[in-house]
C-alpha atoms as a PDB file:
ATOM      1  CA  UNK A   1      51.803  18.196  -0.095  1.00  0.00           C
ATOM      2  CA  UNK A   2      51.693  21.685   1.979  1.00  0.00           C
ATOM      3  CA  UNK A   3      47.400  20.395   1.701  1.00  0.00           C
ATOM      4  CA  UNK A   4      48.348  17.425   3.499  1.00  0.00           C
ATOM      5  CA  UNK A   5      50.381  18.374   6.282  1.00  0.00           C
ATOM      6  CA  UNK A   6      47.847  20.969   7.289  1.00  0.00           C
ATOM      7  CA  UNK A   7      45.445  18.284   7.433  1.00  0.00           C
ATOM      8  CA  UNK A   8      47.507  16.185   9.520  1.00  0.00           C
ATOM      9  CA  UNK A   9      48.403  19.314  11.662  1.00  0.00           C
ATOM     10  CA  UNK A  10      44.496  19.925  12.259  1.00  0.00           C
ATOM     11  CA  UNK A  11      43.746  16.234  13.429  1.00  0.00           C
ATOM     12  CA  UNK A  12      46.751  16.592  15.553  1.00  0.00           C
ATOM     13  CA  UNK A  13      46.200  19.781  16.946  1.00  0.00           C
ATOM     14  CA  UNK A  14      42.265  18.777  17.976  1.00  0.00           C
ATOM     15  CA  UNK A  15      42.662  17.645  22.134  1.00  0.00           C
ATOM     16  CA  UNK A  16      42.289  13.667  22.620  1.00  0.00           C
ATOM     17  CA  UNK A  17      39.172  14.273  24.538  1.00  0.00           C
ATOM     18  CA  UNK A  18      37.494  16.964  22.064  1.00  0.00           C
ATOM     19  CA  UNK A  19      34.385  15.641  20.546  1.00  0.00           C
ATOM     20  CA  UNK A  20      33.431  19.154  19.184  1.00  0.00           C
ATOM     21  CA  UNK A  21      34.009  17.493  15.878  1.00  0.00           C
ATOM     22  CA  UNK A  22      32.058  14.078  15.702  1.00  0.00           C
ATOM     23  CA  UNK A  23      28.723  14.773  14.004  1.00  0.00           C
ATOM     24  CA  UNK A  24      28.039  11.107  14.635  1.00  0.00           C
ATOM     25  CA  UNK A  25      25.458   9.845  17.354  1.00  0.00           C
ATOM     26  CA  UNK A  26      25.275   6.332  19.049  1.00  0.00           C
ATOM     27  CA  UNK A  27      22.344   3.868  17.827  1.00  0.00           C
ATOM     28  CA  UNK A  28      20.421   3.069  21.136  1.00  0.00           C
ATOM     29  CA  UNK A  29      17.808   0.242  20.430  1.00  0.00           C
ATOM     30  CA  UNK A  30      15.285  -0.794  22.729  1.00  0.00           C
ATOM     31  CA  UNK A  31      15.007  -4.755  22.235  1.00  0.00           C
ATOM     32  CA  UNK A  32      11.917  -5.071  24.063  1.00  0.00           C
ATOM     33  CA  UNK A  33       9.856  -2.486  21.059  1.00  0.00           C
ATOM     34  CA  UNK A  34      12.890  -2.016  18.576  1.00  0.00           C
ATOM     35  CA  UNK A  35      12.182   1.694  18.615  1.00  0.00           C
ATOM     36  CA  UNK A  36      14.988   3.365  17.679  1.00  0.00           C
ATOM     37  CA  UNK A  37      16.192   0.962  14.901  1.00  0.00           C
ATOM     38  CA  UNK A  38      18.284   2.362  11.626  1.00  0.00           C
ATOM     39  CA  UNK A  39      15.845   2.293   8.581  1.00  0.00           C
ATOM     40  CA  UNK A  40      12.667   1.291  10.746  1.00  0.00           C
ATOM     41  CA  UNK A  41      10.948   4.288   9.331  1.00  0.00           C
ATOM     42  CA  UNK A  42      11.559   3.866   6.441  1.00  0.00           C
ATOM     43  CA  UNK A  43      10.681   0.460   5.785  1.00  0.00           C
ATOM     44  CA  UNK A  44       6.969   1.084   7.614  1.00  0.00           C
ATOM     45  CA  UNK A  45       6.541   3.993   4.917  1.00  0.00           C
ATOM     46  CA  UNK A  46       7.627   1.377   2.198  1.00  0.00           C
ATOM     47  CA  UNK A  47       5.369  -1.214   3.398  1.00  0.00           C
ATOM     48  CA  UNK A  48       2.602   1.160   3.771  1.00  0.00           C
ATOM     49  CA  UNK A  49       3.113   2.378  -0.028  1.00  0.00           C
ATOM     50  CA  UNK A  50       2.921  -0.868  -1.263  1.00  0.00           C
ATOM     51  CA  UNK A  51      -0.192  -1.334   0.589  1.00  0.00           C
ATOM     52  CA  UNK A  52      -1.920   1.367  -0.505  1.00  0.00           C
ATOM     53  CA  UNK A  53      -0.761   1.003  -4.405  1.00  0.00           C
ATOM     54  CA  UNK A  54      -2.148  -3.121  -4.071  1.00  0.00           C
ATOM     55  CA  UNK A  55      -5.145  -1.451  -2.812  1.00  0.00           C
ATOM     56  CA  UNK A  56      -5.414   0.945  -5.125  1.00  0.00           C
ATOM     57  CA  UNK A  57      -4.913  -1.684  -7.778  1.00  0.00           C
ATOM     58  CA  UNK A  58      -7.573  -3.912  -6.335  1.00  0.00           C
ATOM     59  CA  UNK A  59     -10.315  -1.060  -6.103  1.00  0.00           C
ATOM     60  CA  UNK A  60      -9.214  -0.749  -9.731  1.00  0.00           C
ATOM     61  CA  UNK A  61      -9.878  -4.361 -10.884  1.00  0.00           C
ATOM     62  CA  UNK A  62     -13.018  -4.344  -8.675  1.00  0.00           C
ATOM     63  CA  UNK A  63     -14.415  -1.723 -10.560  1.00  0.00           C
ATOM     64  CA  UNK A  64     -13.241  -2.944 -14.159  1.00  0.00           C
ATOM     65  CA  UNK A  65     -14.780  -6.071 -13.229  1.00  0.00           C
ATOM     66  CA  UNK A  66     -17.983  -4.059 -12.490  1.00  0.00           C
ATOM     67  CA  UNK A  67     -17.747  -1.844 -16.203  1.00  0.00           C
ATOM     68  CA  UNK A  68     -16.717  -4.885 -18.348  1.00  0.00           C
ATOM     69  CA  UNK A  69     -20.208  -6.994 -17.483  1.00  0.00           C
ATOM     70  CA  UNK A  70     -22.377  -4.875 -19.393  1.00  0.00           C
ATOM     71  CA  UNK A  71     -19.806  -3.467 -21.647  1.00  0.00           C
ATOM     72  CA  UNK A  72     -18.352  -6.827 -22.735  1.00  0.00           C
ATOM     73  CA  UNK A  73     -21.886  -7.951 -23.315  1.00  0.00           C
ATOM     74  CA  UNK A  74     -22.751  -4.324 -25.504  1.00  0.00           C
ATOM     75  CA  UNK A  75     -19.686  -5.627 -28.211  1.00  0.00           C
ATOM     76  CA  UNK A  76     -20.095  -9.112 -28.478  1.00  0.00           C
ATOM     77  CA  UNK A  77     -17.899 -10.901 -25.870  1.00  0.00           C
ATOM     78  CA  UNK A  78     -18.740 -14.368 -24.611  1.00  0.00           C
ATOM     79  CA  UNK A  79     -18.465 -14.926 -21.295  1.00  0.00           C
ATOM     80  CA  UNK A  80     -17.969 -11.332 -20.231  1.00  0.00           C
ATOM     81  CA  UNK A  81     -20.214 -11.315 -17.223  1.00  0.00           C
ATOM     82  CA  UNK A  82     -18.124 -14.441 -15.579  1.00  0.00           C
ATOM     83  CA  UNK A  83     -14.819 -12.341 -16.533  1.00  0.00           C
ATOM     84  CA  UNK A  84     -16.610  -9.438 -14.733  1.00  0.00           C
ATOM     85  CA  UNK A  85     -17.168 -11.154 -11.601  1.00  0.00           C
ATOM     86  CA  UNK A  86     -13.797 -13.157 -11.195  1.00  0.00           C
ATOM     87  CA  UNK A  87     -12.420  -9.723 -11.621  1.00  0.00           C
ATOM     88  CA  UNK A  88     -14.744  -8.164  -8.572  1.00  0.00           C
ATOM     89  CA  UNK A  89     -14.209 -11.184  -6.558  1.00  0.00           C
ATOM     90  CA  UNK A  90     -10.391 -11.667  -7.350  1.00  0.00           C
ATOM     91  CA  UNK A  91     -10.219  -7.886  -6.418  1.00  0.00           C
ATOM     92  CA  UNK A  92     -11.909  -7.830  -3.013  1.00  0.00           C
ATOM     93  CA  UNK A  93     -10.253 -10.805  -2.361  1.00  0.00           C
ATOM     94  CA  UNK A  94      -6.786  -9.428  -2.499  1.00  0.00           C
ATOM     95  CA  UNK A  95      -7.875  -6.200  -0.696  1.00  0.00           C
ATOM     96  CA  UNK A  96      -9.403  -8.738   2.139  1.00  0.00           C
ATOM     97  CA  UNK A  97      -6.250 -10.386   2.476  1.00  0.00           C
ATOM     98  CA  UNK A  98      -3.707  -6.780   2.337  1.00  0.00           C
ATOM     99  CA  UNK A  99      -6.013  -5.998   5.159  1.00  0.00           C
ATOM    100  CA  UNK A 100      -5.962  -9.116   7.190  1.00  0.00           C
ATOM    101  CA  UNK A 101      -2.561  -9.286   7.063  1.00  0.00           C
ATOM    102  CA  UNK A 102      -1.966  -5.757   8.404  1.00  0.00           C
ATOM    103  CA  UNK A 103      -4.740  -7.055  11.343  1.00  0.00           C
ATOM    104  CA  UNK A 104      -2.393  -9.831  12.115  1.00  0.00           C
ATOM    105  CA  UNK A 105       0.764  -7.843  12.012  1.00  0.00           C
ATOM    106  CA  UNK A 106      -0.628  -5.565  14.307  1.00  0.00           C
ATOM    107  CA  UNK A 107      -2.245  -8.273  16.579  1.00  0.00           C
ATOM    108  CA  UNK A 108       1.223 -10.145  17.006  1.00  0.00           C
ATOM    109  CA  UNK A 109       2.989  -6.791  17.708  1.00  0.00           C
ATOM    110  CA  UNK A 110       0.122  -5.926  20.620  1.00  0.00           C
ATOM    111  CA  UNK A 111       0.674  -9.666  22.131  1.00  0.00           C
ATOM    112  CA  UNK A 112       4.498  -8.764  21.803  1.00  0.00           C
ATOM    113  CA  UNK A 113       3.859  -5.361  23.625  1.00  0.00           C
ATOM    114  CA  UNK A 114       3.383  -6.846  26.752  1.00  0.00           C
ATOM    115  CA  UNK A 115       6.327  -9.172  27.651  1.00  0.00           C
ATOM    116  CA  UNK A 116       8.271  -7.654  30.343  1.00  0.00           C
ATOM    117  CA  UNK A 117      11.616  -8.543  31.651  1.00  0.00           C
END
């Protein structure tokens, strides 16, 4: 109880106009770039790690595609050198479109960029 009342006393005691104690800062957003947005940083790191790992995972495929032509043919599997290519073509195709969309994201944002009030 004595805990409590000392607590109460301190918010009391603090002036109405003191701000000494608020560790909290306004938001100010720009709506004409959105700079300044909660999380905005973070979600352009996120989206940039999942590009890179699809990347990544597309360089991968590109270049199983590339070992498992000759290799499937060295231990007997049919068809191998189609299942090579489709993996090479699947896998540049997926990079091609990660990076075409980050193109077009960055196109629409530079049309956006210059609208003015």
């Amino acid at each position: 109880m004595k805990v409590l009342m000392s607590a109460v006393a301190r918010v009391y005691a603090a002036a109405p106009g003191d701000t000494s104690t608020c560790t909290k800062k306004p938001v100010t957003i720009n709506i004409l770039d959105g700079a300044g947005a909660p999380g905005l940083t973070a979600l352009q790191h996120l989206i940039n790690i999942v590009a890179v790992i699809v990347i990544s995972l597309a360089a991968l495929c590109c270049l199983g595609g590339l070992s498992w032509i000759p290799l499937g043919k060295t231990i007997g599997v049919h068809g191998s050198g189609q299942h090579g290519r489709i993996m090479v073509v699947g896998g540049l195709a997926v990079a091609f479109i990660v990076g075409l969309i980050a193109v077009l994201i960055n196109l629409a944002y530079s049309w956006g960029s210059g609208v003015t009030c």
